[in-house]
N, C-alpha and C. Protein backbone atom coordinates (compact mmCIF):
# COMPACT_ATOMS: atom_id res chain seq x y z
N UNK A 1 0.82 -1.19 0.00
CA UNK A 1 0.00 0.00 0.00
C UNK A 1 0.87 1.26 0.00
N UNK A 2 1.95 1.42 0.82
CA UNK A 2 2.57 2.35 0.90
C UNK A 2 3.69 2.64 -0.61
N UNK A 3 3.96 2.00 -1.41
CA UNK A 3 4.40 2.01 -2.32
C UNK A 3 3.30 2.69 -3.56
N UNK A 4 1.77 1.84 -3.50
CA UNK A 4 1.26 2.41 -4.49
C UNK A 4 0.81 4.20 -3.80
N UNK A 5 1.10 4.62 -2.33
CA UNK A 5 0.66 6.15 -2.31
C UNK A 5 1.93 6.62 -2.80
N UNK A 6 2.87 6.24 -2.48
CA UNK A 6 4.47 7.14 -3.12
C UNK A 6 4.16 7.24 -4.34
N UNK A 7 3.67 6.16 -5.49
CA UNK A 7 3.76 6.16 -6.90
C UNK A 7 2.58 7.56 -7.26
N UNK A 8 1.89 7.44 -6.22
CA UNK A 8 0.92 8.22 -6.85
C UNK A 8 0.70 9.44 -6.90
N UNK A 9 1.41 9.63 -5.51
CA UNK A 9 1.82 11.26 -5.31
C UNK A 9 2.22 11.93 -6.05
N UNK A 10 3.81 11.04 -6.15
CA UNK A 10 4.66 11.41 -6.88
C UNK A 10 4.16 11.66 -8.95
N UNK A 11 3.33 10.86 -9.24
CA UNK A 11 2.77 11.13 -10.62
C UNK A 11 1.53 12.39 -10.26
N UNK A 12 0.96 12.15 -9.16
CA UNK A 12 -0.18 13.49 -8.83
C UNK A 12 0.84 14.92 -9.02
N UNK A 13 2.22 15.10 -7.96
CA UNK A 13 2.60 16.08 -8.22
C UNK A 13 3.41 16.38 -9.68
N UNK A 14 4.18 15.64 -10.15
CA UNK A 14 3.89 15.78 -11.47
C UNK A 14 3.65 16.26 -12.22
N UNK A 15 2.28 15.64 -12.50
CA UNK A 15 1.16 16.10 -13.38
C UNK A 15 0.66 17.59 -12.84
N UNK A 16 0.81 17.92 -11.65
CA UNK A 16 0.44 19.17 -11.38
C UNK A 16 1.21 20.32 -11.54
N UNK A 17 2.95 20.14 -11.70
CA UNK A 17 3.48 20.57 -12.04
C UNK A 17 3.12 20.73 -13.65
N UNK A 18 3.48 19.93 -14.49
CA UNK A 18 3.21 20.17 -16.23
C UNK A 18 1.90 20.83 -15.96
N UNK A 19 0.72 20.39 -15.66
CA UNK A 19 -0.34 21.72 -16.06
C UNK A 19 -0.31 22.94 -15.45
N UNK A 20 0.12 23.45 -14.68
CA UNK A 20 0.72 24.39 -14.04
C UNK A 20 1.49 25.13 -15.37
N UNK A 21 2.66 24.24 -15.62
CA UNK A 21 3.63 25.02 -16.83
C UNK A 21 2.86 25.22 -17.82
N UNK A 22 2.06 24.81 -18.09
CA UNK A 22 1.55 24.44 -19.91
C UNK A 22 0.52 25.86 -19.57
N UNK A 23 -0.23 25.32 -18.57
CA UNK A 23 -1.32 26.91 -18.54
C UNK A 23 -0.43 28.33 -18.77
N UNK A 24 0.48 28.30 -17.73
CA UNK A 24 1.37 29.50 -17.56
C UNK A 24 1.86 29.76 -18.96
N UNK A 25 2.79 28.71 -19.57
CA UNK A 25 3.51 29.43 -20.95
C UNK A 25 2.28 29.84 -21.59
N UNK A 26 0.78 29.14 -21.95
CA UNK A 26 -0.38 29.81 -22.73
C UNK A 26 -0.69 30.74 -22.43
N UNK A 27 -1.30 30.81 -20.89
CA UNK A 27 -1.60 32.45 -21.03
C UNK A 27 -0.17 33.72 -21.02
N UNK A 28 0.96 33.59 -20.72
CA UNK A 28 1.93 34.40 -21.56
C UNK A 28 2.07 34.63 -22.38
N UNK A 29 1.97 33.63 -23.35
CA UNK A 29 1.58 33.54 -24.85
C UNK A 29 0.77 34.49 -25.14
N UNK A 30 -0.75 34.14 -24.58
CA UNK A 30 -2.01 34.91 -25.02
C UNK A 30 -1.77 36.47 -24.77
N UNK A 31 -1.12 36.68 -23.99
CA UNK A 31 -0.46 38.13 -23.01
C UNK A 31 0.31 38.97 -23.77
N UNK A 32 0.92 38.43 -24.83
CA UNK A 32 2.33 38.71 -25.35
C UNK A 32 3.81 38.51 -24.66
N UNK A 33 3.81 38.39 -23.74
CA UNK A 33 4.91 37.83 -22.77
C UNK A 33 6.13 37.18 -23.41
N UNK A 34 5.17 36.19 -24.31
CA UNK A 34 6.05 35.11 -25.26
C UNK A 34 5.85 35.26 -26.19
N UNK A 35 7.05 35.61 -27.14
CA UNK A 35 6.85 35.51 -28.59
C UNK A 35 6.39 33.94 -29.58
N UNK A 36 5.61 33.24 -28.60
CA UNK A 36 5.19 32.47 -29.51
C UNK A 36 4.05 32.07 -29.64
N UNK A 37 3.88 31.05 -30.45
CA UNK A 37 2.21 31.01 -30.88
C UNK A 37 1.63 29.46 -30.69
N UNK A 38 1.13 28.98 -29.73
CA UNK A 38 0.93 27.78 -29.68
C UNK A 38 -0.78 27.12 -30.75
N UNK A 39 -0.48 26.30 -30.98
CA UNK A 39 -1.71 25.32 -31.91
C UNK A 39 -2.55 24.77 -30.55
N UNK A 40 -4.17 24.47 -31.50
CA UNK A 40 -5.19 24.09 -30.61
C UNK A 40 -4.50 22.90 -29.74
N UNK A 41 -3.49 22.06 -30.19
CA UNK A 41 -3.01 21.15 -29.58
C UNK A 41 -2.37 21.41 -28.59
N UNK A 42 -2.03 22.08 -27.87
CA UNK A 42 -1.33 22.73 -26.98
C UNK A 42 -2.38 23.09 -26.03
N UNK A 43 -3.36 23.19 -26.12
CA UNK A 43 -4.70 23.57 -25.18
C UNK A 43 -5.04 22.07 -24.95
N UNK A 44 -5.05 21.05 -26.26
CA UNK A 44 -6.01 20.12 -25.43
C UNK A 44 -4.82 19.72 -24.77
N UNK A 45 -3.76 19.15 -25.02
CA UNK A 45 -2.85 18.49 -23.68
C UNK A 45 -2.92 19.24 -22.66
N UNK A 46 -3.32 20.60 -22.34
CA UNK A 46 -3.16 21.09 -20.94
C UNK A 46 -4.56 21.10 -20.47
N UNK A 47 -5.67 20.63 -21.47
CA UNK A 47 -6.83 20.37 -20.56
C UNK A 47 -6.63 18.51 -20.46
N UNK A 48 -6.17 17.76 -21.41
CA UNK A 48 -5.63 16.24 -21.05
C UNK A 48 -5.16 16.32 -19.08
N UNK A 49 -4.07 17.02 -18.95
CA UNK A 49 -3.54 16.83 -17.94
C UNK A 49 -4.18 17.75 -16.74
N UNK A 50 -4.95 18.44 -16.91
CA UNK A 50 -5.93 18.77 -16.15
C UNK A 50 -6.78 17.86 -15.02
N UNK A 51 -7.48 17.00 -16.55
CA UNK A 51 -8.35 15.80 -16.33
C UNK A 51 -7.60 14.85 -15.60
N UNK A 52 -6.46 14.36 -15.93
CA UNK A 52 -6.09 13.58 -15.01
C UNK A 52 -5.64 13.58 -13.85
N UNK A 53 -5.08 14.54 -13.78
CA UNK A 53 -5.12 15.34 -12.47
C UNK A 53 -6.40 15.09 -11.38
N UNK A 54 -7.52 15.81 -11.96
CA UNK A 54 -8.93 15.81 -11.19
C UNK A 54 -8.72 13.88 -11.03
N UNK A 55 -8.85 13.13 -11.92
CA UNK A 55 -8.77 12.21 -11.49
C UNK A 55 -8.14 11.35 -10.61
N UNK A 56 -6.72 11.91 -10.53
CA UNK A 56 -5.78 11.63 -9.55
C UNK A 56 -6.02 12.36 -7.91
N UNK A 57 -6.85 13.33 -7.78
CA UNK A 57 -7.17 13.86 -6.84
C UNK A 57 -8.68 13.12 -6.57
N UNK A 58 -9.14 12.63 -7.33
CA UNK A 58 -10.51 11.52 -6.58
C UNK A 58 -9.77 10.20 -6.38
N UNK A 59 -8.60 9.77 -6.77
CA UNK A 59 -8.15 8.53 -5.96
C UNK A 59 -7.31 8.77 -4.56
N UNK A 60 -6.21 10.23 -4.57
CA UNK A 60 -6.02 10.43 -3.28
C UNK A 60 -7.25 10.82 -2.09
N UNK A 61 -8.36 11.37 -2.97
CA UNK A 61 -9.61 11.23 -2.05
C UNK A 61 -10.13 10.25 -1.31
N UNK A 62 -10.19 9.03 -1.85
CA UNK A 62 -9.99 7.89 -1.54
C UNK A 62 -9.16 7.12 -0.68
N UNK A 63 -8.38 7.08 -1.06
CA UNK A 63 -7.18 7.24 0.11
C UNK A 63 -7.34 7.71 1.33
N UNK A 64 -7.61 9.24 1.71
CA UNK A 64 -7.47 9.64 2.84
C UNK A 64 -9.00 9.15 3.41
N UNK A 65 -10.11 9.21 2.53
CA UNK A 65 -11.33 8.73 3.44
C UNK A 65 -11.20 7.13 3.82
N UNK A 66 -10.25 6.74 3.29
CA UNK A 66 -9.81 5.11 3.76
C UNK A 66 -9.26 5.54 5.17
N UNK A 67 -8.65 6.52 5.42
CA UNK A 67 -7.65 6.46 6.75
C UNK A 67 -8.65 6.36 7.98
N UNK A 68 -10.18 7.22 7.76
CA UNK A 68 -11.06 7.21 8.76
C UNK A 68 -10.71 8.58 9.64
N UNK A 69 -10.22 9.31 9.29
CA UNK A 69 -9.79 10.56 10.05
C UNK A 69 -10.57 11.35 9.40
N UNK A 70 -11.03 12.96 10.53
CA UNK A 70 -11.46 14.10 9.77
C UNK A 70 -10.46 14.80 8.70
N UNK A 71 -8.98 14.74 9.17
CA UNK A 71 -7.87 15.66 8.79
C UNK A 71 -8.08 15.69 7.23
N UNK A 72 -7.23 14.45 7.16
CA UNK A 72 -7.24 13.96 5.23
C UNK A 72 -8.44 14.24 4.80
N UNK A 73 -9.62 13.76 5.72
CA UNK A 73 -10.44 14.00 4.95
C UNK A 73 -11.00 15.38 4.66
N UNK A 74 -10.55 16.11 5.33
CA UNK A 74 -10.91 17.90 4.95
C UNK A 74 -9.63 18.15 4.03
N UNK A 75 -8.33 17.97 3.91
CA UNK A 75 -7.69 17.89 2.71
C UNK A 75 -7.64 17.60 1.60
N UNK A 76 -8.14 16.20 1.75
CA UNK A 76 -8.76 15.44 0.17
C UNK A 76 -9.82 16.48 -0.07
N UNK A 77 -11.27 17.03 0.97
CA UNK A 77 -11.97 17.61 0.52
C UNK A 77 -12.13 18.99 0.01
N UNK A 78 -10.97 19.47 0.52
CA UNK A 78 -10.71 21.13 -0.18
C UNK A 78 -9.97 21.37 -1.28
N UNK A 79 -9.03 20.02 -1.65
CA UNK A 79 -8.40 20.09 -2.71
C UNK A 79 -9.18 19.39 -4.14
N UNK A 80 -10.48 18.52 -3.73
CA UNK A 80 -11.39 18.33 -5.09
C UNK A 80 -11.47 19.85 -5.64
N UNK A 81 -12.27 20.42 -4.21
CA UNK A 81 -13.37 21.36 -4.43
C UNK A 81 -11.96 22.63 -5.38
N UNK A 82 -11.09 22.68 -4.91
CA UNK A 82 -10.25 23.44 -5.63
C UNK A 82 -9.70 23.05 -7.04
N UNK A 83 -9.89 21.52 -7.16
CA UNK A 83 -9.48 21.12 -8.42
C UNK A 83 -10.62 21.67 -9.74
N UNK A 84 -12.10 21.39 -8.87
CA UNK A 84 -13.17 21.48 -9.59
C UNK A 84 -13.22 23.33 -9.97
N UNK A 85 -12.90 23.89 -9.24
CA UNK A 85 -13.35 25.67 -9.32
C UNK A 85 -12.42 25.82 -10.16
N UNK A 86 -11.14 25.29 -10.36
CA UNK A 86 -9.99 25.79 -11.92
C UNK A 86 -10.23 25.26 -12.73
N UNK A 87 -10.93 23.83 -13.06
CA UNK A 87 -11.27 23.18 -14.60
C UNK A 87 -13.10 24.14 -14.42
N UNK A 88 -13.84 24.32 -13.69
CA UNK A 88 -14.57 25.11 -14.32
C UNK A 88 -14.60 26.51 -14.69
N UNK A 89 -13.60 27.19 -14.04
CA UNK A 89 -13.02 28.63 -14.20
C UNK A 89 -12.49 28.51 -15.60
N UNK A 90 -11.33 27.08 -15.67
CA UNK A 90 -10.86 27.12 -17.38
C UNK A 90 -11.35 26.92 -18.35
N UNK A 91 -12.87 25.95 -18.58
CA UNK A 91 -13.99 26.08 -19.54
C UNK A 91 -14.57 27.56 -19.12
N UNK A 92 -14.99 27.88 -18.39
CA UNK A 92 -15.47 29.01 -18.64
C UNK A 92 -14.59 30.68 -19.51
N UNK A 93 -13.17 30.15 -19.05
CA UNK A 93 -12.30 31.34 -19.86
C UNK A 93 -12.17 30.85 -20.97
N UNK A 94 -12.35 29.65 -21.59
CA UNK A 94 -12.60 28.93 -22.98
C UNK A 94 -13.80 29.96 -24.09
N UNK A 95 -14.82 29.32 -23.20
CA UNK A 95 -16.29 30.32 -23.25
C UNK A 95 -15.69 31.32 -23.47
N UNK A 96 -15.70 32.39 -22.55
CA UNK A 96 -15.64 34.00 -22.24
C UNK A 96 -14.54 35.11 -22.80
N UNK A 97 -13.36 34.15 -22.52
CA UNK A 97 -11.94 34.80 -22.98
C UNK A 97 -11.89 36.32 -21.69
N UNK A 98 -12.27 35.47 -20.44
CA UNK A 98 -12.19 36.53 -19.57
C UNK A 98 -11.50 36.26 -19.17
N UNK A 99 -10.11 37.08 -18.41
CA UNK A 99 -9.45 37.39 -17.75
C UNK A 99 -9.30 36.93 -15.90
N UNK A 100 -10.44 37.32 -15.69
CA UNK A 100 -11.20 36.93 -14.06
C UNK A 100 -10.88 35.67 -13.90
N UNK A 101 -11.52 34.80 -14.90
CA UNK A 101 -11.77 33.40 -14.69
C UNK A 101 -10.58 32.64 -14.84
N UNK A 102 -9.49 32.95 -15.51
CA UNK A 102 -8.12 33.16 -15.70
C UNK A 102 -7.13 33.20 -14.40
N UNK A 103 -7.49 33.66 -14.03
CA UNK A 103 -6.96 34.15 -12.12
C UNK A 103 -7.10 33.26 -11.42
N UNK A 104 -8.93 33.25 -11.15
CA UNK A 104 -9.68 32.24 -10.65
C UNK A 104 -8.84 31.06 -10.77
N UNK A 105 -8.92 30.12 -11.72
CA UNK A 105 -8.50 28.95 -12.00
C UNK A 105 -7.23 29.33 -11.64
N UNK A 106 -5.92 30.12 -11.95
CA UNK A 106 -4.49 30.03 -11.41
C UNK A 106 -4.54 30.29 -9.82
N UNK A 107 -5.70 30.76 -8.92
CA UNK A 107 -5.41 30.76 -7.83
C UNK A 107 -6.21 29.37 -6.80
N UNK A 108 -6.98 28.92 -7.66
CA UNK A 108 -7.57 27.74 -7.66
C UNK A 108 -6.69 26.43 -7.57
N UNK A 109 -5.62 26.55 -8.74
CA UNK A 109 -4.94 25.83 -9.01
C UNK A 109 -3.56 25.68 -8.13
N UNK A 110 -3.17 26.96 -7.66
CA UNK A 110 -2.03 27.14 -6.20
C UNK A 110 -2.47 26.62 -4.73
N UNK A 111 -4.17 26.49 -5.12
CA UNK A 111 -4.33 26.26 -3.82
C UNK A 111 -3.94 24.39 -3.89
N UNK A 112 -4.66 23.84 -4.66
CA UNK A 112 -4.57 22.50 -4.81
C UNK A 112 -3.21 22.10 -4.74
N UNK A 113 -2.28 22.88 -5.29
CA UNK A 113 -0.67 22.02 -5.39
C UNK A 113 -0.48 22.12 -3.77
N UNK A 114 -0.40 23.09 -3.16
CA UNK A 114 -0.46 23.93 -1.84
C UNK A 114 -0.95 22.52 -1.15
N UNK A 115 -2.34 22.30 -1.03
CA UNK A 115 -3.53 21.35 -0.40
C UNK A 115 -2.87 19.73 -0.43
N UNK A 116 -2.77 19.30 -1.98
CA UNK A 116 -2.39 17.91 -1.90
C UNK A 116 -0.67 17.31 -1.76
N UNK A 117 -0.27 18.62 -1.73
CA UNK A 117 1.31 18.37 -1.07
C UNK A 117 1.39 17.86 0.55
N UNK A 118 0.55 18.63 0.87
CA UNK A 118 0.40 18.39 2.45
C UNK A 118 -1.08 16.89 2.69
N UNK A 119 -1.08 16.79 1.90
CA UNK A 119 -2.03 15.35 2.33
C UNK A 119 -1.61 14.44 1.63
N UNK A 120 -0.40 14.21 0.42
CA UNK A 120 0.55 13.66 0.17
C UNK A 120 1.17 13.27 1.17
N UNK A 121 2.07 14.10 2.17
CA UNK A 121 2.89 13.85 2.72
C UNK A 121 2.06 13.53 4.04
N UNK A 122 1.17 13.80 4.27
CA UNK A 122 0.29 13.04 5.36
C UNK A 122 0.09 11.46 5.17
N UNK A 123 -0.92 11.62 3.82
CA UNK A 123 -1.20 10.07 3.89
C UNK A 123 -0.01 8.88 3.51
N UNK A 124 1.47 9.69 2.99
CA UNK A 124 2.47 8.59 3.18
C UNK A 124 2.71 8.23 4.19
N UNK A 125 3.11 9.42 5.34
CA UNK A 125 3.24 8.90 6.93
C UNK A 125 2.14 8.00 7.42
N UNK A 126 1.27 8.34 7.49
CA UNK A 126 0.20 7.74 7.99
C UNK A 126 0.50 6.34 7.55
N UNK A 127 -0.21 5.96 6.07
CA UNK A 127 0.12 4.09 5.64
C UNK A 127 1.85 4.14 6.07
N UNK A 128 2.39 4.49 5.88
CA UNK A 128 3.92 4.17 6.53
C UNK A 128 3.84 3.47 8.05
N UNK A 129 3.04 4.49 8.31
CA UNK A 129 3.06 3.91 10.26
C UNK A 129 2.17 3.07 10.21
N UNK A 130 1.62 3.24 9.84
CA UNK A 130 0.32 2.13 9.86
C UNK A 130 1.00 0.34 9.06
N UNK A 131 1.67 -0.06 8.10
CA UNK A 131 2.79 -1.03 7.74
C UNK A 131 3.49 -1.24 8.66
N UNK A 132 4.03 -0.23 9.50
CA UNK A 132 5.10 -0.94 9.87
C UNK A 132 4.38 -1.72 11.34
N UNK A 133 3.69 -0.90 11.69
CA UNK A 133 2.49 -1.77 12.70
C UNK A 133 2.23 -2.64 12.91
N UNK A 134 1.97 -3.20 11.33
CA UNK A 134 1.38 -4.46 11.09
C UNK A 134 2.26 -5.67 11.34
């Protein structure tokens, strides 16, 4: 057990890193910041890794409501709810081409790296102690 939370973290943070980058170089891009010009393909891989992301944050959800504690479980639960407010903030700046929603989702998205770093490193300790227990 404690092996598959390391694997997973470690691909959760990751993946949260690359969409993190990929959003950032686009909207610089869109900004002028960067002199370059990215293709529709460049949007869907950073909504690809979005998605899996959200998905990877409903299996560490899982996880921590396995532990039976409130803690994780208000971690797992603030970091959905933060995963969910930046993929709908980022369809909606899809939609709108607003700015706001733009923010939204990048401050949405700081909170979650912020959130599942620290319930990462919770729920490794935790199954850690909990193995060696056994």
């Amino acid at each position: 057990m404690l092996k598959r939370v390391y694997k997973l973290s470690l691909f959760t943070n990751l993946l949260l890193v690359v969409t993190f980058s990929l959003g950032l170089a686009r909207a610089l891009a869109d900004a002028g910041k960067l002199k370059v010009s990215f293709s529709e393909g460049f949007l869907y891989l950073h909504v690809s890794f979005a998605v899996i992301t959200g998905a990877l944050s409903l299996a560490l959800f899982k996880l921590a409501y396995n532990t039976g504690l409130l803690f994780p479980r208000l971690l797992a639960s603030v970091n959905l709810i933060a995963i969910g407010i930046a993929g709908i903030s980022g369809l909606t700046v899809l939609l709108t081409r607003n700015d706001l929603f733009a923010t939204l989702m990048l401050y949405s998205f700081e909170v979650s790296f912020g959130v599942s770093s620290v319930l990462i490193g919770y729920l490794y300790c935790f199954y850690r102690h909990l193995s060696e227990r056994c």
